[in-house]
N, C-alpha and C. Protein backbone atom coordinates (compact mmCIF):
# COMPACT_ATOMS: atom_id res chain seq x y z
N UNK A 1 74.59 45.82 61.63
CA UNK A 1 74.84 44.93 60.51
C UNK A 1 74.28 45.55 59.24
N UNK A 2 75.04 45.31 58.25
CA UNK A 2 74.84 45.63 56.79
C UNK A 2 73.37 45.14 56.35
N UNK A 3 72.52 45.65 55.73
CA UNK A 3 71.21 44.86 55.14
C UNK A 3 70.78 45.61 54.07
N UNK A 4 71.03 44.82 53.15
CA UNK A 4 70.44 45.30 51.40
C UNK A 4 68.70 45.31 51.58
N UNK A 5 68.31 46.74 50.85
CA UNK A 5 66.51 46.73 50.75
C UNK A 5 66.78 46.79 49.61
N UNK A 6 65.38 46.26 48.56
CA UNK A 6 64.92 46.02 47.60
C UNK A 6 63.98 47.01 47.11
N UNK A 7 64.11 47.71 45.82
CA UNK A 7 62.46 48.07 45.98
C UNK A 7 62.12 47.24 44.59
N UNK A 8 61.40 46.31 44.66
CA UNK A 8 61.12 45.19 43.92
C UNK A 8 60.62 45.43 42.63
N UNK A 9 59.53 46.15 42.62
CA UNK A 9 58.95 46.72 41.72
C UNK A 9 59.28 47.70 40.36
N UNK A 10 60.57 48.49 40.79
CA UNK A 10 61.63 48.68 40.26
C UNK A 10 62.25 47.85 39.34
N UNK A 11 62.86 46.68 39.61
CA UNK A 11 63.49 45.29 39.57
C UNK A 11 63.10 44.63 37.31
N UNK A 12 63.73 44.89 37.00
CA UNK A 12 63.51 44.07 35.58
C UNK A 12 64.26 42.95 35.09
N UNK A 13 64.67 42.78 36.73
CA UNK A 13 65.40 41.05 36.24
C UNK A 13 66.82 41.37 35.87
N UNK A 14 67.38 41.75 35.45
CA UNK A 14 68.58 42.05 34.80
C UNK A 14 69.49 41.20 35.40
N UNK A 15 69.83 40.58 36.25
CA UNK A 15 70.71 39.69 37.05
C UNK A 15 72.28 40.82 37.00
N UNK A 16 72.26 41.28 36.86
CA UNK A 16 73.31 42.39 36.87
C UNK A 16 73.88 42.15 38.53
N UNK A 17 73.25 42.54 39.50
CA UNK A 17 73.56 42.17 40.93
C UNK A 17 73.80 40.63 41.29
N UNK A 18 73.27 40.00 40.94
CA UNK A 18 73.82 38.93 41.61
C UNK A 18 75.09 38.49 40.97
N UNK A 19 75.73 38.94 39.80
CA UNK A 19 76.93 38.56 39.00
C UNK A 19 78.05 39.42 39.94
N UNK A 20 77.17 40.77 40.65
CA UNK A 20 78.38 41.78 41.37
C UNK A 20 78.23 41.30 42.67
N UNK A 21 77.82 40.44 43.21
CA UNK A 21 77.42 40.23 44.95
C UNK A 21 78.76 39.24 45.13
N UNK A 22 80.01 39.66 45.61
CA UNK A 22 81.03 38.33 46.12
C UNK A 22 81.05 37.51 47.04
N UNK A 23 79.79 37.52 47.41
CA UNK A 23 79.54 36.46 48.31
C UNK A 23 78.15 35.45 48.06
N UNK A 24 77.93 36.00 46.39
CA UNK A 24 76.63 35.20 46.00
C UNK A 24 75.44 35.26 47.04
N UNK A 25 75.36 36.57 47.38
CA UNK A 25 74.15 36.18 48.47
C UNK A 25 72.46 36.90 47.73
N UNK A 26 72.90 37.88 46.49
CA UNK A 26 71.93 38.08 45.56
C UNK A 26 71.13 36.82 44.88
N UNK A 27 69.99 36.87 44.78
CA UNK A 27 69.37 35.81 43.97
C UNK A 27 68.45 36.29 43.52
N UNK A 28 67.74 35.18 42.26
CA UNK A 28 66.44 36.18 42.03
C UNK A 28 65.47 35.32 42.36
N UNK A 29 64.14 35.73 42.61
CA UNK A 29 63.04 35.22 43.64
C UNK A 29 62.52 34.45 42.12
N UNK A 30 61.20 33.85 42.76
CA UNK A 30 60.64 32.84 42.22
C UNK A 30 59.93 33.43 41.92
N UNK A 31 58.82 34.76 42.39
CA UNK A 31 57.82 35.21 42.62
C UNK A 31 58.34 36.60 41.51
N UNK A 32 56.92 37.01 40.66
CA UNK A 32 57.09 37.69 39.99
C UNK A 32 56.14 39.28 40.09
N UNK A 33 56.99 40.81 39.98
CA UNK A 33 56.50 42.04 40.61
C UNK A 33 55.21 42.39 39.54
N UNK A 34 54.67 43.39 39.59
CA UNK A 34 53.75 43.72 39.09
C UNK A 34 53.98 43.82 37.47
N UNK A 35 55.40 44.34 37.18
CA UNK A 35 55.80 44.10 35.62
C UNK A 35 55.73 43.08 35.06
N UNK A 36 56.04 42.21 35.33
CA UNK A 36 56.19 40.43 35.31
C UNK A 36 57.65 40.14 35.10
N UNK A 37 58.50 40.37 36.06
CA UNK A 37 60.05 40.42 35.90
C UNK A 37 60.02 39.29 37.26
N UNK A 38 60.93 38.24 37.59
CA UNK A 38 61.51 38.28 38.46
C UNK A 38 62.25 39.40 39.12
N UNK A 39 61.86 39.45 40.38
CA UNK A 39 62.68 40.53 41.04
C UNK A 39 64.04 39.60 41.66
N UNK A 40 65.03 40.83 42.38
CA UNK A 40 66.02 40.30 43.20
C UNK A 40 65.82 40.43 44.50
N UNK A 41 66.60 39.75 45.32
CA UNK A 41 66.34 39.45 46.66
C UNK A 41 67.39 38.88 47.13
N UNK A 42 68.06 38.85 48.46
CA UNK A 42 68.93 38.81 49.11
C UNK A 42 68.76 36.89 49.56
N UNK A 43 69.41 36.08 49.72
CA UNK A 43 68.86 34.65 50.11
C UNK A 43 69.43 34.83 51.46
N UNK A 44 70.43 35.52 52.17
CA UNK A 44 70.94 35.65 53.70
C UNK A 44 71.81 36.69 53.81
N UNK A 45 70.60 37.76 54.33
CA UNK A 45 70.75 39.41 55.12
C UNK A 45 71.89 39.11 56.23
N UNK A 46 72.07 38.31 56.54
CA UNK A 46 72.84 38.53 58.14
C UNK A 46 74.37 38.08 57.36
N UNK A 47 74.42 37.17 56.15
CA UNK A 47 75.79 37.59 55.64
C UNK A 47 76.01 38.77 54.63
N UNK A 48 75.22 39.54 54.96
CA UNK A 48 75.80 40.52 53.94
C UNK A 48 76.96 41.38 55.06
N UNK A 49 78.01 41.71 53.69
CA UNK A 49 79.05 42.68 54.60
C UNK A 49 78.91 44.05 53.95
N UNK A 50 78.19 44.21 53.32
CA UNK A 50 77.67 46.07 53.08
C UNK A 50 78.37 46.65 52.12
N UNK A 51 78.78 45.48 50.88
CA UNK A 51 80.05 45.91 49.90
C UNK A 51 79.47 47.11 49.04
N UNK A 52 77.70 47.15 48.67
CA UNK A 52 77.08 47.59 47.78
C UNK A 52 77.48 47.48 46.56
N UNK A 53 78.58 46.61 46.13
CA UNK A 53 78.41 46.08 44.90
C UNK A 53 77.40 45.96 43.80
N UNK A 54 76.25 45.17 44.38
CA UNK A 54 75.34 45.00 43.88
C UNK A 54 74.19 46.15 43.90
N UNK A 55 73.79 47.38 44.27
CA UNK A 55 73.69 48.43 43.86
C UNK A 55 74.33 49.43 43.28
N UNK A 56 75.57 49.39 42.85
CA UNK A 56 76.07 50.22 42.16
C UNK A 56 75.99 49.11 40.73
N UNK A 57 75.51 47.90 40.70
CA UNK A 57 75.95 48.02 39.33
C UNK A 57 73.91 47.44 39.06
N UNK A 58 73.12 47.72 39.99
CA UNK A 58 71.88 48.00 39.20
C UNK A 58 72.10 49.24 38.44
N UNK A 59 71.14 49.30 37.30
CA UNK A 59 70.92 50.19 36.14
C UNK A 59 69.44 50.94 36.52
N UNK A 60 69.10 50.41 37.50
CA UNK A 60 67.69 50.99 37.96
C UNK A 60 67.69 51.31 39.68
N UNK A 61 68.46 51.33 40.09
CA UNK A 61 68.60 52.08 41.46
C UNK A 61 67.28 51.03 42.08
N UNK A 62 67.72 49.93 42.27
CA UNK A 62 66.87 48.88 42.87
C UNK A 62 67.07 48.63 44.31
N UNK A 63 68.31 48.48 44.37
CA UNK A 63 69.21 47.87 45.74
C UNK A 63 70.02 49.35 46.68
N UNK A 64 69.61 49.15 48.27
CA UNK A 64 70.28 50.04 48.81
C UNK A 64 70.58 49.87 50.04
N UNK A 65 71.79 49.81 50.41
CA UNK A 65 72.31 49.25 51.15
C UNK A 65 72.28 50.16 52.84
N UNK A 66 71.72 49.11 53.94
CA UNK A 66 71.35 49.94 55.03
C UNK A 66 72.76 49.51 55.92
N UNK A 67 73.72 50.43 56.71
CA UNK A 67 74.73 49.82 57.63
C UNK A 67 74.26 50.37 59.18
């Protein structure tokens, strides 16, 4: 199965991914990284289908998609 990793810390909020995720499964967490950004985060790994959408259109090589 497809599973998006994060590297969080990376992450400046940009919501850029969750606008590219077609199955809305990008979100951004509540919890904030050492920058003070909300990071992004996946809300349900087991529906992801491995489009990488949402890493190709981070601007910071945040998201990477494991199949």
């Amino acid at each position: 199965m497809p599973r998006p990793d994060f590297f969080q810390e990376r992450c400046k909020g940009c919501e850029l991914c969750t606008v590219a995720c077609p199955k809305k499964l990008i979100v951004m967490s509540s919890s904030f990284n050492g920058k003070g950004y909300t990071f992004a985060t996946c809300r349900d790994e087991s529906e992801c289908v491995g489009c990488a959408l949402c890493g190709k259109a981070c601007p910071d090589a945040v998201i990477e998609i494991y199949k």
